[in-house]
N, C-alpha and C. Protein backbone atom coordinates (compact mmCIF):
# COMPACT_ATOMS: atom_id res chain seq x y z
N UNK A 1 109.79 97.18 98.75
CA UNK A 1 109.72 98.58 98.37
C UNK A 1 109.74 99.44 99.63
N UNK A 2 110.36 100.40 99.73
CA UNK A 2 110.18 101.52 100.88
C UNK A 2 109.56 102.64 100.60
N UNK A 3 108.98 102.92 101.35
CA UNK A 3 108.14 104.20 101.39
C UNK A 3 108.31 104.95 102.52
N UNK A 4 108.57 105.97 101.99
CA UNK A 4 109.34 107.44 102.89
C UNK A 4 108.17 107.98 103.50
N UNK A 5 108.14 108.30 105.00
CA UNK A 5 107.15 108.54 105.48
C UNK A 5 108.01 110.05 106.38
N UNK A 6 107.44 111.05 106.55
CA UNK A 6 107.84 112.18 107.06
C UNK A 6 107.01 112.24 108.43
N UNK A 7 107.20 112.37 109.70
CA UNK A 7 106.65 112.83 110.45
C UNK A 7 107.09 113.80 111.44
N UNK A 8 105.94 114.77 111.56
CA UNK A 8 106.33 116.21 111.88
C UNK A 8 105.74 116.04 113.50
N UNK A 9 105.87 116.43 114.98
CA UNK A 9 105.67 116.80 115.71
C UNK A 9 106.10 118.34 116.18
N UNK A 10 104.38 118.62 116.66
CA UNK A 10 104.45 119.91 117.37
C UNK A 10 104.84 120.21 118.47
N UNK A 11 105.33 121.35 118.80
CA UNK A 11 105.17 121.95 120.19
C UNK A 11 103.95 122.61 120.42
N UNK A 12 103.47 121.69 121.78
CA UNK A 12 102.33 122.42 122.20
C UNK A 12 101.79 123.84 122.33
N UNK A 13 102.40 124.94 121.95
CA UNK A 13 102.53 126.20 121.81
C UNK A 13 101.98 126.30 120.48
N UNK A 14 102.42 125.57 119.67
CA UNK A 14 102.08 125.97 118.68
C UNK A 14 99.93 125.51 117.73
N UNK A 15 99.20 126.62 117.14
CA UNK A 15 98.02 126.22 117.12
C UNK A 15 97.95 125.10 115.99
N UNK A 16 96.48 124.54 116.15
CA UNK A 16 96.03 123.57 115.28
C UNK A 16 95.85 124.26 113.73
N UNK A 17 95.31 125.75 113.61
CA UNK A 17 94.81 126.70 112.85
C UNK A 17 96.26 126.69 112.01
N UNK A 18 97.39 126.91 112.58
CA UNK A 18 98.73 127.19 111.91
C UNK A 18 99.11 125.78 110.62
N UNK A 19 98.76 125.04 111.78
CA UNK A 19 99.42 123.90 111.16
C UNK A 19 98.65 123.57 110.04
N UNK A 20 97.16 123.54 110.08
CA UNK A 20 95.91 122.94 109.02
C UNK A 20 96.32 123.93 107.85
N UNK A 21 96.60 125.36 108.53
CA UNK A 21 96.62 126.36 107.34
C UNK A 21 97.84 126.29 105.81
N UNK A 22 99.08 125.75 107.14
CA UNK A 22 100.52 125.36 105.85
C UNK A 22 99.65 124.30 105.14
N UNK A 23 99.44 123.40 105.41
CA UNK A 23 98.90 122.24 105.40
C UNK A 23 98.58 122.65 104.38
N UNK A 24 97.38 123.38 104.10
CA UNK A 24 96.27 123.85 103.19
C UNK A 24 97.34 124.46 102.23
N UNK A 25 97.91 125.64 102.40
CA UNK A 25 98.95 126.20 101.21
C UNK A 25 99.44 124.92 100.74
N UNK A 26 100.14 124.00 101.43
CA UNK A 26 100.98 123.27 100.58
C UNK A 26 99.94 122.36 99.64
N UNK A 27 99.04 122.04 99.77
CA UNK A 27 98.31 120.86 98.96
C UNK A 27 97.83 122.11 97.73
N UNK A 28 97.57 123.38 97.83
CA UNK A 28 97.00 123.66 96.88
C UNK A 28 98.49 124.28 95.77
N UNK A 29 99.55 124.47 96.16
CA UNK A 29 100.93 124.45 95.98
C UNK A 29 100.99 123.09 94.63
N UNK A 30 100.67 121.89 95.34
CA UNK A 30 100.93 120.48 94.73
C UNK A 30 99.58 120.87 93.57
N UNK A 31 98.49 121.32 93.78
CA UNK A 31 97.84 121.34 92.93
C UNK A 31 97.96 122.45 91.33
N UNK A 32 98.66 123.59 91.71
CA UNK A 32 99.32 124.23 90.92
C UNK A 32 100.10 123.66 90.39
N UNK A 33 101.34 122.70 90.88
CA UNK A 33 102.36 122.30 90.09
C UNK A 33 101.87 120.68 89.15
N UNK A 34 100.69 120.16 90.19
CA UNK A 34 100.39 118.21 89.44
C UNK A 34 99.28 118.65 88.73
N UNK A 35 98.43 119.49 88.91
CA UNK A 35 96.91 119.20 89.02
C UNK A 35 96.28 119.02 89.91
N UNK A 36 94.85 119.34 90.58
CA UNK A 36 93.92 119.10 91.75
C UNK A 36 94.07 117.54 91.15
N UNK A 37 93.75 116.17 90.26
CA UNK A 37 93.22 115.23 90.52
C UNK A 37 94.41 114.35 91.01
N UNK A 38 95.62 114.52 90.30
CA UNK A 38 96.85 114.20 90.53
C UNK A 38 97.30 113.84 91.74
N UNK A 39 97.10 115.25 92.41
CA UNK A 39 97.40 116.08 94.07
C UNK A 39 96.76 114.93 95.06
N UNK A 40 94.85 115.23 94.66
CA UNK A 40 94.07 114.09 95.09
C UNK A 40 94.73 112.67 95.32
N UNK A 41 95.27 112.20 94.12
CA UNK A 41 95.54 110.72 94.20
C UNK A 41 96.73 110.30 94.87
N UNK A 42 97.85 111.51 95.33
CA UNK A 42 98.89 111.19 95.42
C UNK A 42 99.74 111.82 96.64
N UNK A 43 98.94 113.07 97.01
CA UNK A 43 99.13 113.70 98.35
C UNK A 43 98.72 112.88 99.38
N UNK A 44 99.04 111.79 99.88
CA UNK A 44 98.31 111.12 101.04
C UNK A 44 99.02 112.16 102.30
N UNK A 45 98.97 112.52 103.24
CA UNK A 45 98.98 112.88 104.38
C UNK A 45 97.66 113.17 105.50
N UNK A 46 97.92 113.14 106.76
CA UNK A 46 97.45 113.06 107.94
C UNK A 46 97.83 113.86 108.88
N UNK A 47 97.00 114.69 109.64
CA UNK A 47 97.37 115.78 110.82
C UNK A 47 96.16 115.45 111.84
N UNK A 48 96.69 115.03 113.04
CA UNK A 48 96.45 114.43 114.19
C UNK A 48 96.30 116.15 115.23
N UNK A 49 95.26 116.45 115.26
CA UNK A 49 95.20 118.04 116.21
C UNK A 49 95.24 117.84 117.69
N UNK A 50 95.00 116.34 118.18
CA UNK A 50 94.94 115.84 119.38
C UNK A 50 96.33 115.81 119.79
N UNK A 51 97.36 115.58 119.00
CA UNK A 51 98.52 114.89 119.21
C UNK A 51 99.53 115.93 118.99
N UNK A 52 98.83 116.82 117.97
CA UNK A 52 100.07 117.46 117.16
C UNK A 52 101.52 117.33 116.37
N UNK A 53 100.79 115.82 115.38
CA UNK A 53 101.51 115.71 114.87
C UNK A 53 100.77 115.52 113.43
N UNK A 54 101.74 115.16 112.22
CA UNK A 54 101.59 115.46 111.29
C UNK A 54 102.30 114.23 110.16
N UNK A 55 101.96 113.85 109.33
CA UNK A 55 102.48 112.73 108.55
C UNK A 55 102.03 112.66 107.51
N UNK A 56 103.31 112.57 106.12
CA UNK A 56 103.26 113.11 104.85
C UNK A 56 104.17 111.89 104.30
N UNK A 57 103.26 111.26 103.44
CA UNK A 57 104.00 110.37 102.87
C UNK A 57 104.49 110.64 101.26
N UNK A 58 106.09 110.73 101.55
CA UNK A 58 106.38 111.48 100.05
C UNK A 58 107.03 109.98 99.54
N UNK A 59 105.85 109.07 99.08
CA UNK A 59 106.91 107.89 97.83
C UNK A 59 106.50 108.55 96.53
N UNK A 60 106.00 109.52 96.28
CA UNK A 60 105.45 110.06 95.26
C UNK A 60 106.31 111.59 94.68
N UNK A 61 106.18 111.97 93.12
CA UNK A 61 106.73 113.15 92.78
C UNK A 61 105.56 114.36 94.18
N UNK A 62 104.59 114.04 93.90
CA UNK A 62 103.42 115.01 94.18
C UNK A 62 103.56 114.93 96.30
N UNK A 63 103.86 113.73 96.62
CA UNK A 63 103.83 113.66 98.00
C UNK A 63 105.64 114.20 98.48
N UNK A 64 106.21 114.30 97.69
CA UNK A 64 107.43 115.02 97.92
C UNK A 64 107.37 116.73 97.81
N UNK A 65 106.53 116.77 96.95
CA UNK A 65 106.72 118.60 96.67
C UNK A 65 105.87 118.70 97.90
N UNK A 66 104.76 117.92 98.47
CA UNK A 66 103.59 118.61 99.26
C UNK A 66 104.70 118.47 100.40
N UNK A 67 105.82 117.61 100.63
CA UNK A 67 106.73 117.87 101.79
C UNK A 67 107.50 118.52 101.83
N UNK A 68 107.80 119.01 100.87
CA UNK A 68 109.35 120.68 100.76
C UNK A 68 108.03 121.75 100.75
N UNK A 69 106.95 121.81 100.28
CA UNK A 69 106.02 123.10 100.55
C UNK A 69 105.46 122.97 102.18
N UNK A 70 105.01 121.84 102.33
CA UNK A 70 104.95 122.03 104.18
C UNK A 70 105.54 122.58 105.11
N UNK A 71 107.01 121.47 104.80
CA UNK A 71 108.23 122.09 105.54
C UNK A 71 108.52 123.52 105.41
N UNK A 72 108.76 123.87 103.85
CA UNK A 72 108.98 125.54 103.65
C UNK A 72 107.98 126.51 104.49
N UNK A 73 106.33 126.29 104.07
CA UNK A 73 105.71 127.53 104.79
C UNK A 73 105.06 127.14 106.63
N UNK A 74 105.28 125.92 106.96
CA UNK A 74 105.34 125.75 108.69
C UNK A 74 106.69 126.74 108.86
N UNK A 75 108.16 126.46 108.64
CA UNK A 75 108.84 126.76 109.22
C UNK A 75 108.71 128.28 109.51
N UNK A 76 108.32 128.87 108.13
CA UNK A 76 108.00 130.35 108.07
C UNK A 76 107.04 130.80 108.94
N UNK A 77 105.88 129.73 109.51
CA UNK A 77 105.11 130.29 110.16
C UNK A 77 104.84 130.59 111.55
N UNK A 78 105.94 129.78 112.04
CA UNK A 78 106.27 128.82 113.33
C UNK A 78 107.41 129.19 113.79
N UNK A 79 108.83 129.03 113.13
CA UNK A 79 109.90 128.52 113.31
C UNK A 79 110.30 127.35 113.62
N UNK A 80 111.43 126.98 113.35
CA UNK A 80 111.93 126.08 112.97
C UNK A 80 112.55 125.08 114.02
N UNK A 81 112.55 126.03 115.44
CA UNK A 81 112.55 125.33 116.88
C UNK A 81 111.05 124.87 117.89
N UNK A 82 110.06 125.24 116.72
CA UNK A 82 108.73 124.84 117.32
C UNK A 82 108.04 123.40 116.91
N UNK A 83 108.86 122.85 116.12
CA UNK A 83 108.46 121.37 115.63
C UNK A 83 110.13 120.85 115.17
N UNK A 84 109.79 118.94 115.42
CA UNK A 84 110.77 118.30 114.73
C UNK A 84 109.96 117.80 113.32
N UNK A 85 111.27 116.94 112.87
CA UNK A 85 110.89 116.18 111.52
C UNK A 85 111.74 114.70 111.62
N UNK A 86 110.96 114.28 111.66
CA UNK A 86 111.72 112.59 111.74
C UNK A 86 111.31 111.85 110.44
N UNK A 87 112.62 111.04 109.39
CA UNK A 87 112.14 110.63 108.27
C UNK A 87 112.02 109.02 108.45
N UNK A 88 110.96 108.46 108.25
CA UNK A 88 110.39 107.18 109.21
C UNK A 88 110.30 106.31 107.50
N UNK A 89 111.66 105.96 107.36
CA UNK A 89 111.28 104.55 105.66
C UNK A 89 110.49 103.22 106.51
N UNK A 90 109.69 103.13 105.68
CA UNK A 90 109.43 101.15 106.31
C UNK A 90 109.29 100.51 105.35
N UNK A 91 109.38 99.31 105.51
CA UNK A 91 109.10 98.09 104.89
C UNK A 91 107.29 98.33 104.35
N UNK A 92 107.17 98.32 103.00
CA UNK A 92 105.38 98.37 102.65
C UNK A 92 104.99 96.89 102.76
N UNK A 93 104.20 96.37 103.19
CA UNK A 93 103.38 95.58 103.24
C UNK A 93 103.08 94.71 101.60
């Protein structure tokens, strides 16, 4: 099975506050459209503030929308030359 893993790196310019904040819109985004328990079970992602990076695993309906709402309101917040996106499939265990 593969599982689609999204990972976002920052530019150091850019704050921790920005990033936690899309972050935050988008999960409550997923919770409007799945449900909060849904969202819970199925939004897995991770944001590293040391590193500035970011990782959203969309094998899911709910972990896919939380990655087109990320992507959508970072880019808006940031632009779109202040971070990459690398789409990382692996082998699941």
């Amino acid at each position: 099975m593969t599982v689609d893993l999204y990972r976002y790196q920052f530019d150091e310019t850019v704050s921790t506050e920005d990033v936690e904040s899309a972050l935050l819109l988008a999960v409550w985004g997923c919770e409007a459209l799945h449900g909060e328990t849904q969202t819970r079970l199925d939004a897995a992602h991770y944001f590293d503030p040391a590193t500035l990076a970011c990782v959203v695993d969309a094998r899911t309906p709910v972990g896919r929308d939380l990655n087109r709402l990320f992507v959508g309101f970072i880019s808006r917040e940031i632009g779109m030359d202040a971070f990459t996106i690398e789409r990382v499939p692996q082998e699941a265990a």
